[in-house]
N, C-alpha and C. Protein backbone atom coordinates (compact mmCIF):
# COMPACT_ATOMS: atom_id res chain seq x y z
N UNK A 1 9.55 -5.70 -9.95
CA UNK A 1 9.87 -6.85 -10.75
C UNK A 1 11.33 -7.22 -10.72
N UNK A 2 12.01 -6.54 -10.87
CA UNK A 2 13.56 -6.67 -11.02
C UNK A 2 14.37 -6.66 -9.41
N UNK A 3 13.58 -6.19 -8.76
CA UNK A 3 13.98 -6.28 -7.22
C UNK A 3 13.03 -6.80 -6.20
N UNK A 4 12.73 -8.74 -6.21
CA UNK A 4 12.19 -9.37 -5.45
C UNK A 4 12.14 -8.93 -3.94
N UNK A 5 11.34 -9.46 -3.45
CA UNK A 5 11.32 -9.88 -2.26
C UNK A 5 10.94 -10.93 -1.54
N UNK A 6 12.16 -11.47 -0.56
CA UNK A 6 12.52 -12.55 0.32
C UNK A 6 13.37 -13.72 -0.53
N UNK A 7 14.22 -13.40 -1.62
CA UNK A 7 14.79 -14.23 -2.59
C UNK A 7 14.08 -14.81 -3.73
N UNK A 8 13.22 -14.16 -4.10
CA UNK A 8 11.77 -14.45 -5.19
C UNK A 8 12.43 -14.34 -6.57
N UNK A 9 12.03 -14.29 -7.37
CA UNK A 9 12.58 -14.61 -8.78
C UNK A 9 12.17 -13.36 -9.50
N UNK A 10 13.03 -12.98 -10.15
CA UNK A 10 12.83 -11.25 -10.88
C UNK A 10 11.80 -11.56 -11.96
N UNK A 11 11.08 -10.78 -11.96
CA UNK A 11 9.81 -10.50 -12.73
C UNK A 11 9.70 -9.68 -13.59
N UNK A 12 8.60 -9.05 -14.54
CA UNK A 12 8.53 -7.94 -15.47
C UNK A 12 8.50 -7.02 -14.19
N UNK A 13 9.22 -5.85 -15.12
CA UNK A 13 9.79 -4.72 -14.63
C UNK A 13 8.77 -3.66 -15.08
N UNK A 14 7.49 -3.21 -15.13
CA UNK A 14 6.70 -2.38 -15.58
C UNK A 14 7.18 -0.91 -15.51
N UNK A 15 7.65 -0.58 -14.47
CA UNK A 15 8.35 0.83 -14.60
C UNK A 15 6.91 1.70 -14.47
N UNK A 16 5.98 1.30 -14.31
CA UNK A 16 4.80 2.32 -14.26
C UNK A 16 4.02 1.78 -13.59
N UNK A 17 2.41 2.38 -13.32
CA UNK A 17 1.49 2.05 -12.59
C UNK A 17 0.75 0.81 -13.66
N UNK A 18 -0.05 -0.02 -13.00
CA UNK A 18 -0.71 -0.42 -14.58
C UNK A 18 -2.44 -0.71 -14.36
N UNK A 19 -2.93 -0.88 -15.18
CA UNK A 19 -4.34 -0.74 -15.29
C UNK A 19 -5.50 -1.15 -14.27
N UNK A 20 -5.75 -0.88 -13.68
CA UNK A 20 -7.07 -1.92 -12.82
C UNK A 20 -7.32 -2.95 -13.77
N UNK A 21 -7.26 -4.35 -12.98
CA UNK A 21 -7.65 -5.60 -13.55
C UNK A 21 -6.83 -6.12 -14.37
N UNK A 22 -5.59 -5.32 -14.92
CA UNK A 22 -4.83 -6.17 -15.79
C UNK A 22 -4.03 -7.00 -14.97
N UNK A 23 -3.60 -7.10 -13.95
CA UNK A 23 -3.49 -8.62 -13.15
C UNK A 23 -4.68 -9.24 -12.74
N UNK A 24 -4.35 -10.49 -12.34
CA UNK A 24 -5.63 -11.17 -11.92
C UNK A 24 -5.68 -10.68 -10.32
N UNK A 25 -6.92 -11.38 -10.05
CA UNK A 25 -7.22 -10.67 -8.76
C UNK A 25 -6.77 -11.52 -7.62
N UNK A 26 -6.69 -11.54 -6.18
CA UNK A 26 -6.44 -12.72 -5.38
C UNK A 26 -7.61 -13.26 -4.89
N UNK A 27 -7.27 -14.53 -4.07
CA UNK A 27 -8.15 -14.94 -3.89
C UNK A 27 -9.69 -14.30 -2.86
N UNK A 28 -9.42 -12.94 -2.57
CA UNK A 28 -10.51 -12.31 -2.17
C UNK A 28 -11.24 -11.63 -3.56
N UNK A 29 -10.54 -11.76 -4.19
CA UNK A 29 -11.15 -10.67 -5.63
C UNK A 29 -10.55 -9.29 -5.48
N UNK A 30 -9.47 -8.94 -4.71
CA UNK A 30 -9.07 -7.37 -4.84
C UNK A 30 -7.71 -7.44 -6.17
N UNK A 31 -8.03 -6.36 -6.90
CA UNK A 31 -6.92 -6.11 -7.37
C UNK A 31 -5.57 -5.36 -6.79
N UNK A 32 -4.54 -5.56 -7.90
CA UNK A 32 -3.27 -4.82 -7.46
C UNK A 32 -3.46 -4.37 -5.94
N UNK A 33 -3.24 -5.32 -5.16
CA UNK A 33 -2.90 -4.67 -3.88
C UNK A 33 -1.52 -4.26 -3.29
N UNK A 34 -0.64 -4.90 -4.05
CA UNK A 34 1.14 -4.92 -3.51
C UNK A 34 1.55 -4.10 -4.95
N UNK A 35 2.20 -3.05 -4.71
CA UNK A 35 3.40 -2.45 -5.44
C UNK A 35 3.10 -1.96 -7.14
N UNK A 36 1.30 -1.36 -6.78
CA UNK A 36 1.06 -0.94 -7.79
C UNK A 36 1.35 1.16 -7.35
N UNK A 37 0.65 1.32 -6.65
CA UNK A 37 0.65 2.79 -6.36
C UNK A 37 0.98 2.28 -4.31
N UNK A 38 1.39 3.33 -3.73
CA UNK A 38 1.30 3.22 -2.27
C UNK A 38 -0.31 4.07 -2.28
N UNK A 39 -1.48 3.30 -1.21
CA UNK A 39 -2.55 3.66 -0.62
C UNK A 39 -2.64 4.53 0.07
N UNK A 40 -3.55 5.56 0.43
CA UNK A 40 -3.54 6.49 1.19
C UNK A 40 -4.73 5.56 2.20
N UNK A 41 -4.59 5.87 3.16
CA UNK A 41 -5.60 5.25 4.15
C UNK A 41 -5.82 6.08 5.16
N UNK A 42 -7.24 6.50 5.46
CA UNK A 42 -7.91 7.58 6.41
C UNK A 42 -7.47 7.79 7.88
N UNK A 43 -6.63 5.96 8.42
CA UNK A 43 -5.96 6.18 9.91
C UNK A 43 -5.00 7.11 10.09
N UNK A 44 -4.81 8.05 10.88
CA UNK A 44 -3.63 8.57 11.49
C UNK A 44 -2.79 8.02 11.67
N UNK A 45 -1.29 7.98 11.53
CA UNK A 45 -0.26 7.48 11.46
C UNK A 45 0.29 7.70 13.12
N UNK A 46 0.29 6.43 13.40
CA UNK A 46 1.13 6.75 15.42
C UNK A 46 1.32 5.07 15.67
N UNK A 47 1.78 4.77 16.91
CA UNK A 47 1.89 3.56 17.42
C UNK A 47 0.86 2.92 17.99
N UNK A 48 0.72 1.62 17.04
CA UNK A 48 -0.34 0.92 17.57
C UNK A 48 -0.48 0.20 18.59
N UNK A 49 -1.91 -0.05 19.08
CA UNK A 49 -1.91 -0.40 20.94
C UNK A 49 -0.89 -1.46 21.44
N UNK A 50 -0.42 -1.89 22.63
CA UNK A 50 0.05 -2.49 22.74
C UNK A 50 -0.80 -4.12 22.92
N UNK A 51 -2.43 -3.88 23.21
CA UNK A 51 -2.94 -4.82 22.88
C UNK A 51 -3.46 -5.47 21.69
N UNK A 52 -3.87 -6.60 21.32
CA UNK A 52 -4.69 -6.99 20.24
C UNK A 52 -5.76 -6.33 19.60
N UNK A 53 -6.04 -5.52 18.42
CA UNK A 53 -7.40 -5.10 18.55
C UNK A 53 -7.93 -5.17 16.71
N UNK A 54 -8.71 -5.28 16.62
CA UNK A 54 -9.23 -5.24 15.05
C UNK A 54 -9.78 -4.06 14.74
N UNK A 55 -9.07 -3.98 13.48
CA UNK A 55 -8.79 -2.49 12.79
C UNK A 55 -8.84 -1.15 12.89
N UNK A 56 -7.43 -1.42 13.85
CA UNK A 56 -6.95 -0.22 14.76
C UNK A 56 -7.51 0.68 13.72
N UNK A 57 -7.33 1.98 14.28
CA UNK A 57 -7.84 3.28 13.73
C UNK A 57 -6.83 4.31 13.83
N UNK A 58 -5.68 4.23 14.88
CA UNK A 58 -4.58 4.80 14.41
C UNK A 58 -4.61 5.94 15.73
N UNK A 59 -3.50 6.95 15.38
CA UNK A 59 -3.43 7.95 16.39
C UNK A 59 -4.89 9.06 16.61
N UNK A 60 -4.79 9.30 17.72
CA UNK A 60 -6.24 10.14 17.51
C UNK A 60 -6.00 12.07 17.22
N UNK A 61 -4.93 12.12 17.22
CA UNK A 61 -4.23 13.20 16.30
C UNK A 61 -2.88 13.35 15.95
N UNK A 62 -2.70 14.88 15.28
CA UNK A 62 -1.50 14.59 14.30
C UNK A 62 -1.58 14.33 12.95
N UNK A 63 -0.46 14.64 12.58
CA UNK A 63 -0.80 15.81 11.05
C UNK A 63 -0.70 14.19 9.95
N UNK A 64 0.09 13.07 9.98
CA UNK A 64 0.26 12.23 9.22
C UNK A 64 -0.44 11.38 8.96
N UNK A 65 -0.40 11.12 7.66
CA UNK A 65 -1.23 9.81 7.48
C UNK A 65 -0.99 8.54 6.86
N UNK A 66 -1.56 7.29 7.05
CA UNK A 66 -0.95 5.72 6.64
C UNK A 66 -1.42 5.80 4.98
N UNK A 67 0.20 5.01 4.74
CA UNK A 67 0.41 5.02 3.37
C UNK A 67 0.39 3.64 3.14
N UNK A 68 0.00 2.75 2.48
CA UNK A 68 0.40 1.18 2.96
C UNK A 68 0.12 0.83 1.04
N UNK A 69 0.89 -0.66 0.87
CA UNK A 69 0.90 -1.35 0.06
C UNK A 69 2.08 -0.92 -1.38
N UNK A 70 2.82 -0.52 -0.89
CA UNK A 70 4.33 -0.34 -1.53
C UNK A 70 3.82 0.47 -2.83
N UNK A 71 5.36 0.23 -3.78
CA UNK A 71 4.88 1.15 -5.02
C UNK A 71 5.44 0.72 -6.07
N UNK A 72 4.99 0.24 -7.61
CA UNK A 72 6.04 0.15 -8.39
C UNK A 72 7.59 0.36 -8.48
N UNK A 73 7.54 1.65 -7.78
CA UNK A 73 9.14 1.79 -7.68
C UNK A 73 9.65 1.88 -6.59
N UNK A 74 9.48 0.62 -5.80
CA UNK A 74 9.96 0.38 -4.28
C UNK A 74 10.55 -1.15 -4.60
N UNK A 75 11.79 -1.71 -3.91
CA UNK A 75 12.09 -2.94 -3.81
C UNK A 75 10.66 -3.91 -3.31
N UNK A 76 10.93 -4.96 -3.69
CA UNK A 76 9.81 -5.76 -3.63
C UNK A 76 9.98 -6.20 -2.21
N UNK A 77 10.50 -5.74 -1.20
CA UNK A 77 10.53 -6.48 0.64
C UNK A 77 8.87 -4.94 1.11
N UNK A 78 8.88 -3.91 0.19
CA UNK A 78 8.33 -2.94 0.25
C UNK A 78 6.55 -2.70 -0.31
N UNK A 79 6.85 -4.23 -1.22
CA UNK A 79 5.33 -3.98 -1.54
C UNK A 79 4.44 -4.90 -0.89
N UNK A 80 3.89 -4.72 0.39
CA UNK A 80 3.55 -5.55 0.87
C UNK A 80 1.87 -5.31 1.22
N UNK A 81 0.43 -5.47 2.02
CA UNK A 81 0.11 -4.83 2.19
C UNK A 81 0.34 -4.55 4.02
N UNK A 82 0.93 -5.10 4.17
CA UNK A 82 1.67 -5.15 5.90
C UNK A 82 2.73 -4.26 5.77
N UNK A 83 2.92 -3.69 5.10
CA UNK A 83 4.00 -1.83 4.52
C UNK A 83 2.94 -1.14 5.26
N UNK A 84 3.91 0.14 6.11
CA UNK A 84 3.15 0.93 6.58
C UNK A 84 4.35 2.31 6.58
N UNK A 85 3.85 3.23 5.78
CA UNK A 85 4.68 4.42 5.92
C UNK A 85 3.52 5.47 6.58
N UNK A 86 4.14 6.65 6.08
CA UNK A 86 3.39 8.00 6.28
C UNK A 86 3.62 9.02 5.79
N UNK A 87 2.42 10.30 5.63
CA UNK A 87 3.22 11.52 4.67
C UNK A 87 2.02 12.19 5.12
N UNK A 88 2.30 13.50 4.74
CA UNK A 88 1.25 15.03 5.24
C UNK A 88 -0.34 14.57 4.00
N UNK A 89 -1.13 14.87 4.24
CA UNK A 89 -2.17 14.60 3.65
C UNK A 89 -1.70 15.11 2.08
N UNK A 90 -0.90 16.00 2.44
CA UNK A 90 -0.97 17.07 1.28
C UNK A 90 0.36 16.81 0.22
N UNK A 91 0.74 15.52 0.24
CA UNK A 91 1.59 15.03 -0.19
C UNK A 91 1.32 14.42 -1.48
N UNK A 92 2.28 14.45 -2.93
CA UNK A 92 1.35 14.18 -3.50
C UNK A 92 2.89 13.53 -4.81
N UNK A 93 2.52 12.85 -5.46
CA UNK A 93 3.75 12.07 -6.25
C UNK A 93 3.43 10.81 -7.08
N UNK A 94 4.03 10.45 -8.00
CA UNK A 94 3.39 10.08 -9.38
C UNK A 94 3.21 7.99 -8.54
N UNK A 95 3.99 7.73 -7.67
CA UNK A 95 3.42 6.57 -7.15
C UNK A 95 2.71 6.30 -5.42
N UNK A 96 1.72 7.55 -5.60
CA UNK A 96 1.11 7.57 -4.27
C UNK A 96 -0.62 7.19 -4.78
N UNK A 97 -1.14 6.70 -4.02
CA UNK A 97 -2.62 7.18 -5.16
C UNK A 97 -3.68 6.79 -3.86
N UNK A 98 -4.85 5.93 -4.29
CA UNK A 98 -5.60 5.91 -3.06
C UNK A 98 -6.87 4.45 -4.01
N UNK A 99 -7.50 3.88 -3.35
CA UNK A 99 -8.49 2.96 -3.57
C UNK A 99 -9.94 2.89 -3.24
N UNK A 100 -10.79 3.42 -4.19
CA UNK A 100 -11.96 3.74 -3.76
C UNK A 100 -12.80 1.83 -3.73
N UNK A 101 -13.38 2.42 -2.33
CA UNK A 101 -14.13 0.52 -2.45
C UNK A 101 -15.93 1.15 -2.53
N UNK A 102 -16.53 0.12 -2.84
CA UNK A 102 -17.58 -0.10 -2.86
C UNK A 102 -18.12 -0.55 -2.11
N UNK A 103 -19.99 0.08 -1.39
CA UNK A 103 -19.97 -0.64 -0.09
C UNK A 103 -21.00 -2.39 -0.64
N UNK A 104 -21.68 -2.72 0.47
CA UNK A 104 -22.20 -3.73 -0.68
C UNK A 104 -23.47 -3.80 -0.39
């Protein structure tokens, strides 16, 4: 909130994680996707192909894994869901978390 991103206008500063659904949702219906917790995501963390491909899957080994969609307490250029970090599975910290979906 207090540290935009791309020259954006400072916002509430929550300082914490906050509830499922207490923002509104976007126009797909997902909640908090940017700069509530960083995501844990099942791809292996490595360099993606040099061709075009839909929804790469990541390195096919190796110990790291994709962290994506920033964190409350990351500058806002950071909460994106096009953020892509990485960390040991076994990594674990009060703004890391993970998103269980539903199939349909």
């Amino acid at each position: 909130g207090s540290r935009p991103y791309n020259s954006g206008s400072p916002s509430e500063d929550r300082r914490q994680t906050v509830e499922v659904k207490e923002l509104p949702c976007n126009n797909w219906g997902l909640y908090q996707m940017h700069g509530n917790v960083l995501e844990w995501c099942q791809d292996r963390y490595g360099d993606y192909p040099a061709e075009p491909v839909i929804d790469p899957q990541g390195a096919e080994s190796g110990g790291s894994r994709v962290l994506r969609g920033g964190s409350w307490d990351f500058d806002g250029r950071y909460c994106r869901s096009a953020y892509r970090s990485r960390d040991a599975p076994s990594y674990r910290n009060r703004y890391v978390g993970f998103r269980l979906a539903r199939g349909h």
